[in-house]
C-alpha atoms as a PDB file:
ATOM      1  CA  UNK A   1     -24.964  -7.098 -11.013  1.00  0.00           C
ATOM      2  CA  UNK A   2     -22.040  -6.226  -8.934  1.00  0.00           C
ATOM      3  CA  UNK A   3     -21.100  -9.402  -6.886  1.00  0.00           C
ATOM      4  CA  UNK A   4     -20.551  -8.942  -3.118  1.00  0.00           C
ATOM      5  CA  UNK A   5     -16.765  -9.081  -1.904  1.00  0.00           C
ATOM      6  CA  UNK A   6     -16.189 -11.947   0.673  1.00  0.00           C
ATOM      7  CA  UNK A   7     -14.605  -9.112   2.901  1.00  0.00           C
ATOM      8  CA  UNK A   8     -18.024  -7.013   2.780  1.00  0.00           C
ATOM      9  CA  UNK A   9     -19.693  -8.500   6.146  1.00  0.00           C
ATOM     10  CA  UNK A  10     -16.388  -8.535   7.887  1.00  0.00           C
ATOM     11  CA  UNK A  11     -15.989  -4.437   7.085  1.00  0.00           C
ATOM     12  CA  UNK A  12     -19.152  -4.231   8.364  1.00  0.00           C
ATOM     13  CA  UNK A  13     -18.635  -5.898  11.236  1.00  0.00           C
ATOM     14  CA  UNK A  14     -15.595  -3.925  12.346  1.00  0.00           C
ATOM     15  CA  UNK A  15     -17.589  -0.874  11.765  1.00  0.00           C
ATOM     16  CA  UNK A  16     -20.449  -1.729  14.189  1.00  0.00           C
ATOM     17  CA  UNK A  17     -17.627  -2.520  16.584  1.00  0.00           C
ATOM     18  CA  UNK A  18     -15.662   0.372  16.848  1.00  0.00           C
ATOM     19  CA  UNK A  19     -14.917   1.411  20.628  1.00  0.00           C
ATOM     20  CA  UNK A  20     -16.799   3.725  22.552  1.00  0.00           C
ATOM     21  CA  UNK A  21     -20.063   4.385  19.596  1.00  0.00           C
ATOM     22  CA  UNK A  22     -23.316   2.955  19.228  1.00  0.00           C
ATOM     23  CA  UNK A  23     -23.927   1.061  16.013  1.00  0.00           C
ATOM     24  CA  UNK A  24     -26.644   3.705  14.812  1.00  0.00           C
ATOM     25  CA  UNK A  25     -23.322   6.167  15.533  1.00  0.00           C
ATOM     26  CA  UNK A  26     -20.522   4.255  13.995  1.00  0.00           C
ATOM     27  CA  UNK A  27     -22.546   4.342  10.656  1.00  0.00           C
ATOM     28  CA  UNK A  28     -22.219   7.121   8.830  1.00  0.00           C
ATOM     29  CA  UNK A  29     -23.493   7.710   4.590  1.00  0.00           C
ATOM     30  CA  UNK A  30     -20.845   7.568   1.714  1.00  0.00           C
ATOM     31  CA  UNK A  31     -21.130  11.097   1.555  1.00  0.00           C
ATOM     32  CA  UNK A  32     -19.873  12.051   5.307  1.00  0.00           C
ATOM     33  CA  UNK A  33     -17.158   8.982   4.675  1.00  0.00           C
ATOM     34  CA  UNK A  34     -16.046  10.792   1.578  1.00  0.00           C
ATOM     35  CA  UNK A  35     -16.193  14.281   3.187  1.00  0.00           C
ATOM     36  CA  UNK A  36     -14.044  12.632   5.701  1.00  0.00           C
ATOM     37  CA  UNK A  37     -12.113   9.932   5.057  1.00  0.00           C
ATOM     38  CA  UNK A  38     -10.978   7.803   7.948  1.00  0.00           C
ATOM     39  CA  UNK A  39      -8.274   5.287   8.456  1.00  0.00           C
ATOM     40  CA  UNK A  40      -6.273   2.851  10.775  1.00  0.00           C
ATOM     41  CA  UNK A  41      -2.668   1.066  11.181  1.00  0.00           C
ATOM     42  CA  UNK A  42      -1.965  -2.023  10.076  1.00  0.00           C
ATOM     43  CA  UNK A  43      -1.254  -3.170  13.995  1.00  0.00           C
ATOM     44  CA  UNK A  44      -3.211  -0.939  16.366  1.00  0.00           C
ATOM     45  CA  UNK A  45      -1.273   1.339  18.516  1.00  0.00           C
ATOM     46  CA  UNK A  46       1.449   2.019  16.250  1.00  0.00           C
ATOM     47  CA  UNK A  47       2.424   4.458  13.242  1.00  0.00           C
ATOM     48  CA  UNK A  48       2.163   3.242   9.874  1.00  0.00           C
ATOM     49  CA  UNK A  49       5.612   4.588   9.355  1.00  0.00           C
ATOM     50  CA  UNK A  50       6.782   2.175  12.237  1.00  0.00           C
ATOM     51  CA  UNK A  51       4.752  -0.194  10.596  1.00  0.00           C
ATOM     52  CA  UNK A  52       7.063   0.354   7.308  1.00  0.00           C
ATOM     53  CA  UNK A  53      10.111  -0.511   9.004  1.00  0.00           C
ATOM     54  CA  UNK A  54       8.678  -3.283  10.184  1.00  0.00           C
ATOM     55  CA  UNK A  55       6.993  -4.763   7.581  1.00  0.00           C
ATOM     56  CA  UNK A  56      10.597  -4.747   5.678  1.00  0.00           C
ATOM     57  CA  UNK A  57      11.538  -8.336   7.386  1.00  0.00           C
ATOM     58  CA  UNK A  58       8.762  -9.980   7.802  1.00  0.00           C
ATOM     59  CA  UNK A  59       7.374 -13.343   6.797  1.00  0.00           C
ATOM     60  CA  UNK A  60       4.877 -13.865   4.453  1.00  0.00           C
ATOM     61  CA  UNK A  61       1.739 -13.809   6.524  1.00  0.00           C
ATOM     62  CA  UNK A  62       1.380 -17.755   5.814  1.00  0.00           C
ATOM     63  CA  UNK A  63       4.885 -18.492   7.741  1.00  0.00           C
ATOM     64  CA  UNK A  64       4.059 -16.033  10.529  1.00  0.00           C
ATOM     65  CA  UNK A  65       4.715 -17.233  14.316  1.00  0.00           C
ATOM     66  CA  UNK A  66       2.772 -14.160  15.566  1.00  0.00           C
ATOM     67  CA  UNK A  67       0.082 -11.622  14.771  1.00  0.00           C
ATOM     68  CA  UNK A  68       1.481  -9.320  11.741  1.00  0.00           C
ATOM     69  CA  UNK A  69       0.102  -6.914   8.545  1.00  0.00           C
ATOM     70  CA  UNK A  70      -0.795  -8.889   5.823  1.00  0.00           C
ATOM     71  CA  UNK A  71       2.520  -9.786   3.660  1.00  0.00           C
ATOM     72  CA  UNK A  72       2.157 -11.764   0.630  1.00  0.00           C
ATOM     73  CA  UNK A  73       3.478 -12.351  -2.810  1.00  0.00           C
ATOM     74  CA  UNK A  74       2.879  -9.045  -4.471  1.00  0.00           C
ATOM     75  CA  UNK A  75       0.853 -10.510  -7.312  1.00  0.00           C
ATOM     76  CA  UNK A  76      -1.529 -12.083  -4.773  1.00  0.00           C
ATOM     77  CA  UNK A  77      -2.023  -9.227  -2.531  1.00  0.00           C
ATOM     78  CA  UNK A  78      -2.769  -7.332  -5.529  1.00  0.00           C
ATOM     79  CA  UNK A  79      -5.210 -10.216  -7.251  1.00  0.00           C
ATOM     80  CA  UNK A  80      -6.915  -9.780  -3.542  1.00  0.00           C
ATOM     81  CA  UNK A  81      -7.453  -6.261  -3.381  1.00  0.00           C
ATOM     82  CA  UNK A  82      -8.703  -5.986  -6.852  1.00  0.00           C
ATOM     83  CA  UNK A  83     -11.114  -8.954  -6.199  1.00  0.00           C
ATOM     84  CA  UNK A  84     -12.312  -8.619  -2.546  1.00  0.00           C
ATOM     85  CA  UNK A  85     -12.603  -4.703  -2.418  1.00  0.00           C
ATOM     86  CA  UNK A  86     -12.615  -3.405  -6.252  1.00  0.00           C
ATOM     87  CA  UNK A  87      -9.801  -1.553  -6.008  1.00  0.00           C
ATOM     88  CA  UNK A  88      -6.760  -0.670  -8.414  1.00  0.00           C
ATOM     89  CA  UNK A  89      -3.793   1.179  -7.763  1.00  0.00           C
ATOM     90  CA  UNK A  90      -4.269   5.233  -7.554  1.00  0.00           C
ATOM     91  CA  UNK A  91      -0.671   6.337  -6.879  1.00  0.00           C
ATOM     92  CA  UNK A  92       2.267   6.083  -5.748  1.00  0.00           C
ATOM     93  CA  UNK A  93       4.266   7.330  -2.302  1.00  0.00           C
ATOM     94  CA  UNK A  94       7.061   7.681  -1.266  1.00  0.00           C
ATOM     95  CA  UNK A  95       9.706   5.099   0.622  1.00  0.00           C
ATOM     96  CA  UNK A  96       8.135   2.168  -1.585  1.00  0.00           C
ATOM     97  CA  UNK A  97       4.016   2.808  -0.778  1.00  0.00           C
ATOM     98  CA  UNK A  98       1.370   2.906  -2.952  1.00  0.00           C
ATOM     99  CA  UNK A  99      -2.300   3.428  -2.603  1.00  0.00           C
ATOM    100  CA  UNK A 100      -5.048   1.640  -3.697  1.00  0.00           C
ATOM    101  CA  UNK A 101      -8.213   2.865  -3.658  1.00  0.00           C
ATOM    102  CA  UNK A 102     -12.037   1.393  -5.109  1.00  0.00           C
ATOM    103  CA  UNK A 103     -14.697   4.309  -5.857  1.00  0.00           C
ATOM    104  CA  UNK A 104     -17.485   1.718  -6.211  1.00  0.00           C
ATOM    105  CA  UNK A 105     -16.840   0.154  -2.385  1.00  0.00           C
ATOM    106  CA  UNK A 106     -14.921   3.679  -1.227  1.00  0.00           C
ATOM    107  CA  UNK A 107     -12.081   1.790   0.443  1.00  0.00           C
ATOM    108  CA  UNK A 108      -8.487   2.648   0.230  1.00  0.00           C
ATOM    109  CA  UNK A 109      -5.555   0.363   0.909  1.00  0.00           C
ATOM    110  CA  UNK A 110      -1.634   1.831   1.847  1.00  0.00           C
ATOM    111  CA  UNK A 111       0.721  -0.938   0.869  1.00  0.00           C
ATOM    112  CA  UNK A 112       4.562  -1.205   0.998  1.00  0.00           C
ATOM    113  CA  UNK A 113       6.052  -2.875  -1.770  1.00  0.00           C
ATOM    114  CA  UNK A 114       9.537  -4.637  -1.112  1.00  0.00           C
ATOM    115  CA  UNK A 115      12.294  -5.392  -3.618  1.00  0.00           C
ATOM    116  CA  UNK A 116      11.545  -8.906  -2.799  1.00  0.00           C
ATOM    117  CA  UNK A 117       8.221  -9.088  -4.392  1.00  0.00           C
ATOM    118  CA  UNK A 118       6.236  -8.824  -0.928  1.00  0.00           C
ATOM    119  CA  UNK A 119       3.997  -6.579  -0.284  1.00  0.00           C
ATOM    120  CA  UNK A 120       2.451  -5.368   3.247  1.00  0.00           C
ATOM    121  CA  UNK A 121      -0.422  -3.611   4.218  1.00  0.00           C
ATOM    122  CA  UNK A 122       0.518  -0.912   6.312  1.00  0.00           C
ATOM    123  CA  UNK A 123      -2.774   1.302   6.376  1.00  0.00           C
ATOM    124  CA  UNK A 124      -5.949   1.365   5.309  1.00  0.00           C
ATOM    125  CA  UNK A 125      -9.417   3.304   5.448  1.00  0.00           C
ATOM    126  CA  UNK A 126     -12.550   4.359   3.953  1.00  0.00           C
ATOM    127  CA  UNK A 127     -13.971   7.409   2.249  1.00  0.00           C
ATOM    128  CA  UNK A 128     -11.913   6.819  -0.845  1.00  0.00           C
ATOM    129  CA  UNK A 129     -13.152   8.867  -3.765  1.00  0.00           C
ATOM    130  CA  UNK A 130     -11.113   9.369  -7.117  1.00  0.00           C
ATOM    131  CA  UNK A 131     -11.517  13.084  -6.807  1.00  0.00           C
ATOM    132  CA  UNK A 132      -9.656  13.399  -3.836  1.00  0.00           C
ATOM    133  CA  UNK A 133      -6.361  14.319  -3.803  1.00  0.00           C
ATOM    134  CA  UNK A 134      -4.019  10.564  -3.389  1.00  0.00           C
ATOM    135  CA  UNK A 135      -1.992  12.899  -0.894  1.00  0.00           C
ATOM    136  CA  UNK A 136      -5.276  13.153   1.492  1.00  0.00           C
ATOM    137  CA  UNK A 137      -5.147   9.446   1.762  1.00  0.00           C
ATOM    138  CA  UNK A 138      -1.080   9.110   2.854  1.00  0.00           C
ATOM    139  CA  UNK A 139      -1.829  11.589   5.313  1.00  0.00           C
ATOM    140  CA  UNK A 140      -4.326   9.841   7.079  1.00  0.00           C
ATOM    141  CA  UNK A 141      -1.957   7.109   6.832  1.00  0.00           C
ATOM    142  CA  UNK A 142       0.526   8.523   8.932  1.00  0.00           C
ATOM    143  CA  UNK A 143       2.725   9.055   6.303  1.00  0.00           C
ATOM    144  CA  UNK A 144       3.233  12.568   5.035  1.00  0.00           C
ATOM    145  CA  UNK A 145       2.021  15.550   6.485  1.00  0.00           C
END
């Protein structure tokens, strides 16, 4: 059996929420999310690529003053993403990104990697499949295209 992520009932969550749809609407099966894979910026309201720049100075999310992507110690943000959402890294972008991307709970993950050993979340989504092209996922990222 296939434990349950701790991040599973928050994902959820945020999908009942979404602005402006019923719950019965903001649904949809793993085979519309794969046809068409969706995904959102790090901080609302602004380009991933901003987000880039801006993830290059900041804190680790444990000595931040404000609210900020989550920046940690590479080896933990990767421990977490392979633990709480099954993924593993797919491929790598340009400018210091990589995706990550888990075919069993179809999420993908855009992180920037600095030469400092942090890493950021800049983007993520759902609809991840490992046939899809790791290009299809940047550019719903904001980031090529």
């Amino acid at each position: 059996m296939i434990p349950v992520p701790r991040i599973a009932p928050a994902l959820l969550a945020v999908l009942l929420a979404l602005p402006g749809q019923s719950a019965q609407a903001a649904i949809q099966t793993r085979e519309e999310n794969m046809a068409n894979p969706r995904g959102w910026s790090a901080i609302a309201g602004m380009d991933p690529r901003a987000v880039r720049e801006v993830a290059r100075t900041l804190p680790l999310s444990e000595n931040a003053v404000d609210d900020q992507p989550w920046c940690d110690r590479k080896a933990e943000l990767e421990r977490t993403l392979r633990h709480d959402f099954g993924e593993s890294k797919v491929a790598s972008g340009g400018e210091g990104t990589t995706l990550w991307g888990s075919q069993v709970m179809g999420t993908w993950t855009v992180v920037f990697e600095r030469p400092d050993a942090t890493s950021c979340v800049i983007a993520s989504g759902i609809g991840f499949s490992d046939g899809t092209n790791p290009e299809v996922f940047f550019v719903k990222a904001g980031l090529n295209g």
